[in-house]
C-alpha atoms as a PDB file:
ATOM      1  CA  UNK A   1     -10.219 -18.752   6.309  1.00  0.00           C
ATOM      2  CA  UNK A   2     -11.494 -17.637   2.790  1.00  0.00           C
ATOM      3  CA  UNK A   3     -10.297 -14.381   0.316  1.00  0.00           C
ATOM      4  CA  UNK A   4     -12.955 -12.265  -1.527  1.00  0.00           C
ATOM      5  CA  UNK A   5     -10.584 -10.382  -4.499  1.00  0.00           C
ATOM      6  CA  UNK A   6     -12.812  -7.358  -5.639  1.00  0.00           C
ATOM      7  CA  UNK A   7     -11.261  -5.239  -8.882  1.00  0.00           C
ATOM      8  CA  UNK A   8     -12.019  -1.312  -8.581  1.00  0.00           C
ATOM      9  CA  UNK A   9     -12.531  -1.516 -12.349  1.00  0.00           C
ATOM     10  CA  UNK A  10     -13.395  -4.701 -14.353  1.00  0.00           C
ATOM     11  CA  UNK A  11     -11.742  -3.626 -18.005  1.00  0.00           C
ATOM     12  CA  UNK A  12      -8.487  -1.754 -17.083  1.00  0.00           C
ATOM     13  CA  UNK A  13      -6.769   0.528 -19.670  1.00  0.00           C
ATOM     14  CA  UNK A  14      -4.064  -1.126 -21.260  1.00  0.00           C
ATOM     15  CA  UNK A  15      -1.696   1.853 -21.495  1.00  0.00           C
ATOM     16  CA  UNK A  16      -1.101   3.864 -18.323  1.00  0.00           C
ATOM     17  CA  UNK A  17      -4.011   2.173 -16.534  1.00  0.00           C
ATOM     18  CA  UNK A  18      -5.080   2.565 -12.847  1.00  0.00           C
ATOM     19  CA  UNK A  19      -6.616   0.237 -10.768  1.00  0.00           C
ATOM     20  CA  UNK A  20      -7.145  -1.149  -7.254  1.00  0.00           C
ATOM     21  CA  UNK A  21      -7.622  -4.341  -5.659  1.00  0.00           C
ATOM     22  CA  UNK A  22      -9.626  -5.092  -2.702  1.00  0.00           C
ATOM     23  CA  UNK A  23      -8.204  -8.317  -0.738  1.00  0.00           C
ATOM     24  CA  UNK A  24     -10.952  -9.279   2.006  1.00  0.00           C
ATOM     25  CA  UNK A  25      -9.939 -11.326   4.636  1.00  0.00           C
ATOM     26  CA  UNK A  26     -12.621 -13.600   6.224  1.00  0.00           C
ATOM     27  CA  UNK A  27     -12.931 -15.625   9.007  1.00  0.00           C
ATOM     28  CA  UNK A  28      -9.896 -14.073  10.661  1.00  0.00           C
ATOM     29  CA  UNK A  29     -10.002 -14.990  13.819  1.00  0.00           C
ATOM     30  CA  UNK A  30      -7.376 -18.372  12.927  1.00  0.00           C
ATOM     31  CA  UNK A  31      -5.195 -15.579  11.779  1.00  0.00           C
ATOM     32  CA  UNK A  32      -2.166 -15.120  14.033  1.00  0.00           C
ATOM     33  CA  UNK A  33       1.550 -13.006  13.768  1.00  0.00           C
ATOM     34  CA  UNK A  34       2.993 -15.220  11.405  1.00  0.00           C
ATOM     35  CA  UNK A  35       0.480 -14.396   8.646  1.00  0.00           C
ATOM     36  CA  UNK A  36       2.138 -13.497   5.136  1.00  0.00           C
ATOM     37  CA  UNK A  37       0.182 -12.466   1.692  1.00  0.00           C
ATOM     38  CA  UNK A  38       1.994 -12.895  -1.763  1.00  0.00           C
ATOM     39  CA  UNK A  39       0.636 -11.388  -4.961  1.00  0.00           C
ATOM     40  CA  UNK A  40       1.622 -12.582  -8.327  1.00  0.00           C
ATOM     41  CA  UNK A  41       0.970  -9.979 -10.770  1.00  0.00           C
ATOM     42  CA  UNK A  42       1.108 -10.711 -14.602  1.00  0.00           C
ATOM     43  CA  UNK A  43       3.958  -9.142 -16.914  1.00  0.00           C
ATOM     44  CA  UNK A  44       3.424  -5.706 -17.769  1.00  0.00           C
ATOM     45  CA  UNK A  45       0.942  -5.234 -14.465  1.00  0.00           C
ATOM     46  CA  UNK A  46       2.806  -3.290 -11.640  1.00  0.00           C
ATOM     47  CA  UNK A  47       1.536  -2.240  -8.056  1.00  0.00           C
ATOM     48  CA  UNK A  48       2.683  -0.200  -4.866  1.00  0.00           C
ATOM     49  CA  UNK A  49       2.857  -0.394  -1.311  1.00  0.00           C
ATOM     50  CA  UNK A  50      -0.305  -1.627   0.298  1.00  0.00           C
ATOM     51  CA  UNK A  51      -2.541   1.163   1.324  1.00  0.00           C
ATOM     52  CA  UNK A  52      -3.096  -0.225   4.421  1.00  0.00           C
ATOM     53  CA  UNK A  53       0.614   0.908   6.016  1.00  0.00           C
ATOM     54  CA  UNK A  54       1.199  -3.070   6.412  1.00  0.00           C
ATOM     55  CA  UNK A  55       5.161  -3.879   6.544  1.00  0.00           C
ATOM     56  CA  UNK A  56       6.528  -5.208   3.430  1.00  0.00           C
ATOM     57  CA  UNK A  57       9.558  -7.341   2.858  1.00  0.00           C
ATOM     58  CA  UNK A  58      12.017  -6.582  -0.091  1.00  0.00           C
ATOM     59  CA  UNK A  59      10.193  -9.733  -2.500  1.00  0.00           C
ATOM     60  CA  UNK A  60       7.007  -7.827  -1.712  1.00  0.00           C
ATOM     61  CA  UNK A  61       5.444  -9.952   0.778  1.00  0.00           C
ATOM     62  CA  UNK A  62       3.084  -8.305   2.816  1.00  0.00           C
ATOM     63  CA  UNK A  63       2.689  -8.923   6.874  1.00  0.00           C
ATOM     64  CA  UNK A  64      -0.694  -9.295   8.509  1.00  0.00           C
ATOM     65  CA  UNK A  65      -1.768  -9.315  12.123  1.00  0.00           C
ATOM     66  CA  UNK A  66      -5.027 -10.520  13.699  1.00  0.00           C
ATOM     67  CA  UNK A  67      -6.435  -7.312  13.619  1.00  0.00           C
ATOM     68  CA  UNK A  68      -6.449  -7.055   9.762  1.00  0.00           C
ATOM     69  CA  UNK A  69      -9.563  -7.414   7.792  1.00  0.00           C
ATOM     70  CA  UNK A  70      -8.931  -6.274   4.426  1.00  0.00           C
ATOM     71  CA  UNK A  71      -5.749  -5.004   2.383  1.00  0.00           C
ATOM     72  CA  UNK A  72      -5.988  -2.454  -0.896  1.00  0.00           C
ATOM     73  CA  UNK A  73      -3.104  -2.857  -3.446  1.00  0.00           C
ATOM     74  CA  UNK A  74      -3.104   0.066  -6.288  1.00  0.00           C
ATOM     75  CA  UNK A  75      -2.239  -1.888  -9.575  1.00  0.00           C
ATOM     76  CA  UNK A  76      -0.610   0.582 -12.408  1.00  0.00           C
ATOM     77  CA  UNK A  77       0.417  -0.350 -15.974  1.00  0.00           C
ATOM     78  CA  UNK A  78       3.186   1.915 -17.474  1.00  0.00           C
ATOM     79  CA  UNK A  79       3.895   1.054 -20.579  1.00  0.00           C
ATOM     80  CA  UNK A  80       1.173  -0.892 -23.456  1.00  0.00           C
ATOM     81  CA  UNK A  81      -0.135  -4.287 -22.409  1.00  0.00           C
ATOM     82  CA  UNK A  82      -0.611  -6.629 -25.697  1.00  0.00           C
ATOM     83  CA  UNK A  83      -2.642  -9.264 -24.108  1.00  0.00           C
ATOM     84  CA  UNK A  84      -6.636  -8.712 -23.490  1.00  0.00           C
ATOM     85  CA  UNK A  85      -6.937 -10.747 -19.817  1.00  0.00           C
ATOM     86  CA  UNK A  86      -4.771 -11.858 -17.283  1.00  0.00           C
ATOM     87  CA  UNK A  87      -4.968 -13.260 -13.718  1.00  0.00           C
ATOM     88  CA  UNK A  88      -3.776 -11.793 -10.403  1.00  0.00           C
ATOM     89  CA  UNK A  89      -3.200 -14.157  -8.046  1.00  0.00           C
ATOM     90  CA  UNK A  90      -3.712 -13.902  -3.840  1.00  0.00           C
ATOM     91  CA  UNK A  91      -1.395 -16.065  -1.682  1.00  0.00           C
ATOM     92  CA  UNK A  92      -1.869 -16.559   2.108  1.00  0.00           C
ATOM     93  CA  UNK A  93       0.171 -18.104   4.594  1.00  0.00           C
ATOM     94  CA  UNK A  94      -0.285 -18.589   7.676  1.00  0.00           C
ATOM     95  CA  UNK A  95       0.183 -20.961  10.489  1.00  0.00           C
ATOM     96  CA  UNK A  96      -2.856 -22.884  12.663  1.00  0.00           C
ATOM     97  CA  UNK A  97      -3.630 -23.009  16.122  1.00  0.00           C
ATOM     98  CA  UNK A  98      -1.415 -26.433  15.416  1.00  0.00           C
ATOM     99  CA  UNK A  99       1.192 -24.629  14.300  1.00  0.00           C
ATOM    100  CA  UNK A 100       1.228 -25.825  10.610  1.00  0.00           C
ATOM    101  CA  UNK A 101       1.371 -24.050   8.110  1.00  0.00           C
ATOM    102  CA  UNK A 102      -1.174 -23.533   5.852  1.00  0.00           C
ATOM    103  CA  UNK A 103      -1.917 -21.649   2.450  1.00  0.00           C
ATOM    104  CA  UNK A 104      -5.113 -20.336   0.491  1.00  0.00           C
ATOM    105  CA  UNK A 105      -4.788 -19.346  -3.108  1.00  0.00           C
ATOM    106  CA  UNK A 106      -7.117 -17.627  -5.460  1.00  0.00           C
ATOM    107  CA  UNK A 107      -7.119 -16.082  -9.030  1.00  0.00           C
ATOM    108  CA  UNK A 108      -9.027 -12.689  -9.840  1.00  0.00           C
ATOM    109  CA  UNK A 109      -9.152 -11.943 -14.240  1.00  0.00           C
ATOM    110  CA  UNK A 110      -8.327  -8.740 -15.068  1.00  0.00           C
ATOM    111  CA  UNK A 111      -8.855  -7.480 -18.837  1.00  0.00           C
ATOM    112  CA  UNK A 112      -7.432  -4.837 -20.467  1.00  0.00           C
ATOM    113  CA  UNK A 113      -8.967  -2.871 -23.259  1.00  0.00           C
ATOM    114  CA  UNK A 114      -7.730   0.443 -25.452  1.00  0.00           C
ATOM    115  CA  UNK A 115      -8.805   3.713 -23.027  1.00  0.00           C
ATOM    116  CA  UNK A 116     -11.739   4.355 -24.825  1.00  0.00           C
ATOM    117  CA  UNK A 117     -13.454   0.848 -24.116  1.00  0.00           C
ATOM    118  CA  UNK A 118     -13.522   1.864 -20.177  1.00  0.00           C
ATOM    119  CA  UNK A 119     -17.025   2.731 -19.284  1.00  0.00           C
ATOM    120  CA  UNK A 120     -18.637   3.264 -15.889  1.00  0.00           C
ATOM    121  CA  UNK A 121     -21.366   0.341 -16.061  1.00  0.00           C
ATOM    122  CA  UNK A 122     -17.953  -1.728 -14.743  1.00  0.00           C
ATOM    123  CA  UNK A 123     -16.903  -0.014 -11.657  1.00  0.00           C
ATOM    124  CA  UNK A 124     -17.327  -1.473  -8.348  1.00  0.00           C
ATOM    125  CA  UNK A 125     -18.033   1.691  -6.041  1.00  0.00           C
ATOM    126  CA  UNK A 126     -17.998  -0.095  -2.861  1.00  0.00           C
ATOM    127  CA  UNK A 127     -14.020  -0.571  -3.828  1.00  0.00           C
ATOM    128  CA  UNK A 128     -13.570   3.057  -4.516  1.00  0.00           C
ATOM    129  CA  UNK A 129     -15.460   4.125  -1.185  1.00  0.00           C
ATOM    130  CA  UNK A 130     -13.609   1.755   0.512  1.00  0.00           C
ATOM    131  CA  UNK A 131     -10.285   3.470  -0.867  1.00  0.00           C
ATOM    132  CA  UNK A 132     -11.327   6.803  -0.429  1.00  0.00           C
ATOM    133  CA  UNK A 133     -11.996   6.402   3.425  1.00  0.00           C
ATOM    134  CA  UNK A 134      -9.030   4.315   3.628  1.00  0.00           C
ATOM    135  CA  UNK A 135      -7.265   7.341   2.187  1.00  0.00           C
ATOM    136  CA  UNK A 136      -9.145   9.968   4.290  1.00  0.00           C
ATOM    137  CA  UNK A 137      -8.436   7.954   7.024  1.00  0.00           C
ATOM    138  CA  UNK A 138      -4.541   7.901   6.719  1.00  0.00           C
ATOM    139  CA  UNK A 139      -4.775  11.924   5.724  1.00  0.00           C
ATOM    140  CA  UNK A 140      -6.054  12.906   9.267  1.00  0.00           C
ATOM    141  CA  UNK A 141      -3.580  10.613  11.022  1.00  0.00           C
ATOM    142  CA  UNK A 142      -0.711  11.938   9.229  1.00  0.00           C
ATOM    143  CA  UNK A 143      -1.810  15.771   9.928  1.00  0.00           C
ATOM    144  CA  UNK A 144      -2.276  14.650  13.938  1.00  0.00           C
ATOM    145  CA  UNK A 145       0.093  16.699  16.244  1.00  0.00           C
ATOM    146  CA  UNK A 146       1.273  13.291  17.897  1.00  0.00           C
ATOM    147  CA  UNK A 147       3.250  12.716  14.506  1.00  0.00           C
ATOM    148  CA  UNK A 148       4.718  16.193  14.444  1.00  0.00           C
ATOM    149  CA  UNK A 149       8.709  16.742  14.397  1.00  0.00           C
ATOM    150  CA  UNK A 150       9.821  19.598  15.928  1.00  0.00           C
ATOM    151  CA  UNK A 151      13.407  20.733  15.094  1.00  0.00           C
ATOM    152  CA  UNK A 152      14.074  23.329  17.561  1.00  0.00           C
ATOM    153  CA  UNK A 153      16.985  25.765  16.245  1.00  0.00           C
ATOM    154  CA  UNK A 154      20.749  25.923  17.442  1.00  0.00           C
ATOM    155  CA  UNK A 155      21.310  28.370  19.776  1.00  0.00           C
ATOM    156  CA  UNK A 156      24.502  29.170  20.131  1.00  0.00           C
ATOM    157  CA  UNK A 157      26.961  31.246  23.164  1.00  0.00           C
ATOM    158  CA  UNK A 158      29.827  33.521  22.626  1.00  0.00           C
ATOM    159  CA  UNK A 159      32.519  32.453  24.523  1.00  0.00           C
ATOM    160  CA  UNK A 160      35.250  34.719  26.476  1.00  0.00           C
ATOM    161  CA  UNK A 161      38.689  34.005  24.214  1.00  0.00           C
ATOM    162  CA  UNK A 162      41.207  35.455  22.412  1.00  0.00           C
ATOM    163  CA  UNK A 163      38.916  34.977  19.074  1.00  0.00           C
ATOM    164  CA  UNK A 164      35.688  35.963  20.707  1.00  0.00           C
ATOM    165  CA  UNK A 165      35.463  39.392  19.069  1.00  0.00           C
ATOM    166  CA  UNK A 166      35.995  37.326  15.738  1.00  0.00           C
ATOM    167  CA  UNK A 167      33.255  34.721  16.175  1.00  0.00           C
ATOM    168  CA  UNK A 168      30.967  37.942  17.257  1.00  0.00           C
ATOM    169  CA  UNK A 169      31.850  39.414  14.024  1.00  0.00           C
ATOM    170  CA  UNK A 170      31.662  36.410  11.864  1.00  0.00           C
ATOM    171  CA  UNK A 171      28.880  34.214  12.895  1.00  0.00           C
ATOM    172  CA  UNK A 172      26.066  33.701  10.625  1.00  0.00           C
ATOM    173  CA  UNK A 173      22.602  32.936  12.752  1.00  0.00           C
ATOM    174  CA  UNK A 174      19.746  31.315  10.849  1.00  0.00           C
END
């Protein structure tokens, strides 16, 4: 079982940066139900929910099946970051065919420079392709007509009372 950490962008902006991380998962096939990845993220460095749709606990720890090959993690900063590098690092746990557990860590460096240092020479476009279909991907299943809610309206029956001719009166229909 090995990681490969790929960065979207190698120098991320310091203030209001955006970035994505690529976790690849090799040799999965060891990889059973009780699989768990942790990421450590550096003060200052933030990130959302996995792109993938994996469950998440509450202390961000993210739950893989056997099926799962990769995970992408957006990384954000919000407000100024005073240091120039940092490390991310990639925690996974999971137990054997023994049933022991076992755990592979690894360190990516990410630097952060003033928003006019970015440049284009450090961009890994196999990340961003990979994103991009990961997004496109999740786009059409969320417009499928299998996930549709239908809410069908109220319908509702005037009854034969003493108040009837009120509620025929009264009643607002949307």
């Amino acid at each position: 079982m090995m990681l490969n950490l790929r960065l979207a962008k190698k120098k991320m902006e310091k203030e209001e940066g955006m970035n994505h991380l690529w976790i690849e998962l090799t040799h999965t096939n060891n990889l059973n139900e009780n699989a768990i990845l942790r990421i450590h993220l550096p003060n200052g460095l933030y990130r959302g929910l996995n792109l993938n749709g994996n469950f998440e606990t509450e202390t961000g720890e993210i739950k893989l099946v056997s099926r799962d090959k990769d995970v992408f993690i957006e990384l954000y900063t919000q407000s100024r970051i005073d240091c120039d590098e940092a490390l991310i690092n990639v925690e996974l746990c999971y137990q054997s065919s023994h049933l022991n557990w076992k755990g592979i860590k690894q360190d990516i460096t990410v630097r952060f420079v003033d928003e006019e240092d970015v440049d284009d020479e450090h961009i890994d476009h196999q990340v961003i392709e990979r994103v991009m279909k990961l997004e496109i991907n999740s786009s059409s299943k969320a417009g499928s007509d299998s996930e549709l809610l239908v809410i069908r309206p109220r319908t509702y029956q005037t009854r034969d009372s003493e108040y009837a001719y009120l509620e025929k009166d009264y009643r607002i229909n949307y």
